[in-house]
Protein backbone atom coordinates (compact mmCIF):
# COMPACT_ATOMS: atom_id res chain seq x y z
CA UNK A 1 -24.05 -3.42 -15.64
CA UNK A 2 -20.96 -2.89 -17.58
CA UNK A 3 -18.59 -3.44 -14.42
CA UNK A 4 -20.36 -6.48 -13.57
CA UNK A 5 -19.99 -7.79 -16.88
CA UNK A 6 -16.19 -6.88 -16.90
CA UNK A 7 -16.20 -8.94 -13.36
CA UNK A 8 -18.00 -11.80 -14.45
CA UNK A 9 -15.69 -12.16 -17.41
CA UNK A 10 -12.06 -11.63 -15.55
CA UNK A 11 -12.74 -13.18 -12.04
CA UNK A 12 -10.54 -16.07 -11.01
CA UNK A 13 -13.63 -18.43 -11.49
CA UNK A 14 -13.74 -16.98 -15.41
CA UNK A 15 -10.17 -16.50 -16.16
CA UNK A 16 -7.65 -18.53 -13.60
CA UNK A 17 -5.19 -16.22 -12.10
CA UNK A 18 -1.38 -17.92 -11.88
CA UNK A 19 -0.74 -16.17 -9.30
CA UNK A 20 -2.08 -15.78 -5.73
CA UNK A 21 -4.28 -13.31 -6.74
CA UNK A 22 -5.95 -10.23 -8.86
CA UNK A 23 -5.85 -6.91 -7.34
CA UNK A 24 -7.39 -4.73 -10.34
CA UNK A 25 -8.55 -1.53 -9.55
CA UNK A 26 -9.98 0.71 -12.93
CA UNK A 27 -10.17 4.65 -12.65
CA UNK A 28 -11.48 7.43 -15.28
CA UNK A 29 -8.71 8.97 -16.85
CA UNK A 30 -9.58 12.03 -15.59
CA UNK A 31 -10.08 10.93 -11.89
CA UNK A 32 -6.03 9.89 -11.65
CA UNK A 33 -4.59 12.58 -13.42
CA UNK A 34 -5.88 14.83 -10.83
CA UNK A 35 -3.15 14.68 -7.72
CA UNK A 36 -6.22 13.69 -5.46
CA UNK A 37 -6.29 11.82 -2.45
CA UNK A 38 -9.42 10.55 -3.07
CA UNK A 39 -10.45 6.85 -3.89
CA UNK A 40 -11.89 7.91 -6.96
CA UNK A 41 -12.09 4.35 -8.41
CA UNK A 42 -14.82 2.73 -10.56
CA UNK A 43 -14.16 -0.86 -9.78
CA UNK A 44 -12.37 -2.76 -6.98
CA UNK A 45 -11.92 -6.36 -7.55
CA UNK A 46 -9.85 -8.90 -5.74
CA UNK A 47 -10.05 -12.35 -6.94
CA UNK A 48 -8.01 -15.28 -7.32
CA UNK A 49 -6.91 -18.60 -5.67
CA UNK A 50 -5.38 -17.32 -2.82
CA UNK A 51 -7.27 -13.94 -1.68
CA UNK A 52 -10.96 -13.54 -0.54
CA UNK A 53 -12.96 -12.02 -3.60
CA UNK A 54 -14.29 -8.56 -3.61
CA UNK A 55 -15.67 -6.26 -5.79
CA UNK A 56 -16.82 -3.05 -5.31
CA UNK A 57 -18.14 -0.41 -7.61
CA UNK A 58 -17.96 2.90 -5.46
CA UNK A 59 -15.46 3.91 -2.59
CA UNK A 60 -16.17 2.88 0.55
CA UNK A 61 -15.35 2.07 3.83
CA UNK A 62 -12.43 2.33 5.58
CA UNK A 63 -9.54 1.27 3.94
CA UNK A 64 -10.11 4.32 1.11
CA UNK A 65 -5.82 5.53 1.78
CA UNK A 66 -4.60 2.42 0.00
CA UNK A 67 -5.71 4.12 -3.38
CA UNK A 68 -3.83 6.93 -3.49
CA UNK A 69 -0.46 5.11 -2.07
CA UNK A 70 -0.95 2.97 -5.12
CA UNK A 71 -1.51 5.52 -7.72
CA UNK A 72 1.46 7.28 -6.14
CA UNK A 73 3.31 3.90 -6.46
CA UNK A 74 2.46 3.31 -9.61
CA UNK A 75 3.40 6.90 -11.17
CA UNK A 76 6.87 6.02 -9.63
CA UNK A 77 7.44 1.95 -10.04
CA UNK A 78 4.47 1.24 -12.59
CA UNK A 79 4.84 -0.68 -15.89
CA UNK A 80 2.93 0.47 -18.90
CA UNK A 81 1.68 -2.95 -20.48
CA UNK A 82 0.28 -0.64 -22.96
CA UNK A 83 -0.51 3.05 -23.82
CA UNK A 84 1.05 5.85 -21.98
CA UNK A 85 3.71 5.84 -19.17
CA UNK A 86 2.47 5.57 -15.57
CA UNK A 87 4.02 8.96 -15.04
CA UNK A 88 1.62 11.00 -17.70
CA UNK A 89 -1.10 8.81 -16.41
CA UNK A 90 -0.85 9.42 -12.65
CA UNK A 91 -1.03 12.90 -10.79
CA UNK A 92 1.90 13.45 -8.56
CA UNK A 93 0.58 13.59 -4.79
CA UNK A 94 3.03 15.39 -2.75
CA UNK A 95 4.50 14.22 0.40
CA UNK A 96 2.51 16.57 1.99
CA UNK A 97 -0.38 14.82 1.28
CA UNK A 98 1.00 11.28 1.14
CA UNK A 99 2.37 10.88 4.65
CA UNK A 100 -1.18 11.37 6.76
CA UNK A 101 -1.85 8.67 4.51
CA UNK A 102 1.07 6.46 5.35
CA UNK A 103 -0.07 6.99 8.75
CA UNK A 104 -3.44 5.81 8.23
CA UNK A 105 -1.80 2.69 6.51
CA UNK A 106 0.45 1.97 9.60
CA UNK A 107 -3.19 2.48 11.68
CA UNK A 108 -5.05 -0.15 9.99
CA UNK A 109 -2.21 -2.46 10.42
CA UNK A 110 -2.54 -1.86 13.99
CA UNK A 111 -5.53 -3.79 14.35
CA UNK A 112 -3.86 -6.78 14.15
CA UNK A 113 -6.32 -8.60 11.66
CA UNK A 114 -3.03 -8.39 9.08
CA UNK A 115 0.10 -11.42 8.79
CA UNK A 116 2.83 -10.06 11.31
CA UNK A 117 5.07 -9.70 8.79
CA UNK A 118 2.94 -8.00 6.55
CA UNK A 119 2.58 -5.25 8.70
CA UNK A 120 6.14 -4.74 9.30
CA UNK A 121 7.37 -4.58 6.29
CA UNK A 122 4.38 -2.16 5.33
CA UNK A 123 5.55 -0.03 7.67
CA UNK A 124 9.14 -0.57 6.71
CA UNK A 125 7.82 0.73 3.40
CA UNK A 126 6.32 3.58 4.20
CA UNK A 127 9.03 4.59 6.56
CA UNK A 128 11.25 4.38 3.27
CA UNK A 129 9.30 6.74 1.33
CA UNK A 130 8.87 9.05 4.04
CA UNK A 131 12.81 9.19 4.17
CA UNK A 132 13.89 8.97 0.92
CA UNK A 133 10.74 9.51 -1.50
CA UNK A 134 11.34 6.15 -3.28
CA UNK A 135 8.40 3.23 -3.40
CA UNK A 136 10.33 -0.14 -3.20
CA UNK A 137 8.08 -3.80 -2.33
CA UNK A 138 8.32 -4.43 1.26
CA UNK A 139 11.17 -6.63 0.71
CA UNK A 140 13.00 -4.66 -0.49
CA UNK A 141 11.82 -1.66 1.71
CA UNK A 142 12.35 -4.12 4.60
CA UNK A 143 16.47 -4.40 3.79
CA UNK A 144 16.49 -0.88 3.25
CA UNK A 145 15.15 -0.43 7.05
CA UNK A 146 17.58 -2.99 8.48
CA UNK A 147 20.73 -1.09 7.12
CA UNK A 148 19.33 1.68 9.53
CA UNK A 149 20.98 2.71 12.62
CA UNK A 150 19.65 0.93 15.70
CA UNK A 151 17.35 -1.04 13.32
CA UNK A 152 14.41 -3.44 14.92
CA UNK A 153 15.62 -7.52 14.90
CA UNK A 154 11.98 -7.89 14.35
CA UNK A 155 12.53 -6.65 11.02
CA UNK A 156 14.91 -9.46 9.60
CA UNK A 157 11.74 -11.68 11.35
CA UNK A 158 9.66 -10.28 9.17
CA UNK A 159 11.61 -10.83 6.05
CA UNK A 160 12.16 -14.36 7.25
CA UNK A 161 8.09 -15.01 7.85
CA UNK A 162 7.25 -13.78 4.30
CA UNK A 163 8.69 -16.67 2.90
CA UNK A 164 6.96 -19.36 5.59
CA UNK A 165 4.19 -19.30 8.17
CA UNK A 166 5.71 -17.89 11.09
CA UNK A 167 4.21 -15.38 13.25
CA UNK A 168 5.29 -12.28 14.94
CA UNK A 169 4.79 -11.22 18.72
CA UNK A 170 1.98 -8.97 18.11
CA UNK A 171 3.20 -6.67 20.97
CA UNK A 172 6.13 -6.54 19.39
CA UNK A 173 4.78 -5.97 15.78
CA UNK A 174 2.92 -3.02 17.74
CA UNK A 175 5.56 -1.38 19.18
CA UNK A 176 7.52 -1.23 16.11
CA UNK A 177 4.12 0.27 13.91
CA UNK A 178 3.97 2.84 16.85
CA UNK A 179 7.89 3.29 16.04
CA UNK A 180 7.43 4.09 12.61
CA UNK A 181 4.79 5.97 13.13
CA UNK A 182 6.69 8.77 15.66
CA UNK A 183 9.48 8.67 12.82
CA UNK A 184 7.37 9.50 9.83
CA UNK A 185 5.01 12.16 12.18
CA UNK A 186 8.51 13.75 12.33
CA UNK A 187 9.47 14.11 9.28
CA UNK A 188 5.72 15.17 8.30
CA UNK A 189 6.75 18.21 11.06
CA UNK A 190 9.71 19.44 9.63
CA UNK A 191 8.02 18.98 5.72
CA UNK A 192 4.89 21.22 7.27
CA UNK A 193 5.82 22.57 10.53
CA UNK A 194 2.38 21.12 11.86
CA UNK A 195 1.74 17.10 12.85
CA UNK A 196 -0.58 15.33 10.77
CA UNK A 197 -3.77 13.97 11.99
């Protein structure tokens, strides 16, 4: 009752977002501070102008890595509006545990039902961290990838589509995910000497 109440009060038809949307996810304390890569949340809730509204009071479903990635984000990149820093809030995952999970990001954008570009530059993000260990946005992730030797002209595409409606070849999109995806299976070889699954 209390989470409905607490998504009755802050959805976009309650309390207008500015923005495209709300992505608000709230955790126990003690669920986060555990380096988990579990869901673990009590509340999913999507809402706003631009962005199909969900809410969801348990994990379920498929698309249960994109919790983790953020809390791992967050600890890293996060802003404290208030209380504690991000970093005392937010167990540290290892890459160990992280990069299956990167690969099970670049999976689900290999279905296709995600924006081209999107998916690129997800992967272009992942592919960073993977590398380097640092969480940038995509942008950001995606001019990072494009300073790399022999890098993909499908990425500068993709930077150029996030700022207007064009689409990507999905083959192409494809073949670059599948790309990505060989690169970061290799590093998670050499991190564990076995290939994630």
């Amino acid at each position: 009752a209390l989470k409905e109440r607490i998504v009755a009060a802050i959805r976009h038809e309650s309390l207008r977002c500015p923005a495209r949307g709300l992505e608000l996810v709230l955790y126990r304390l003690a669920a986060v501070q555990e380096a988990t890569v579990e869901a673990g949340f009590e509340l999913n809730l999507n809402t706003g102008a631009g962005m199909a509204f969900r809410a969801e009071f348990e994990p379920n479903g498929n698309e249960m890595h994109w919790f983790p990635i953020d809390r791992s984000i967050l600890r890293q990149c996060g802003i404290a509006l208030s209380g504690p820093p991000p970093a005392e809030v937010f167990g540290s995952l290892t890459e160990r545990l992280l990069l299956p999970l990167l690969l099970d990001s670049i999976r689900w954008h290999s279905t296709g039902s995600v924006r081209g570009d999107d998916s690129v530059l997800n992967a272009c993000r992942a592919w960073r961290y993977a590398s380097e260990g640092v969480w940038s946005s995509k942008p950001a992730a995606g001019a990072w990838a494009l300073a790399q030797p022999g890098a993909s002209r499908l990425i500068a595409l993709a930077l150029q589509a996030r700022h207007g409606n064009a689409r990507l070849d999905p083959t192409a999109v494809g073949f670059f995910l599948g790309t990505v995806a060989t690169k970061i299976e290799k590093i998670a070889e050499e991190l564990t000497g076995a290939t994630p699954s």
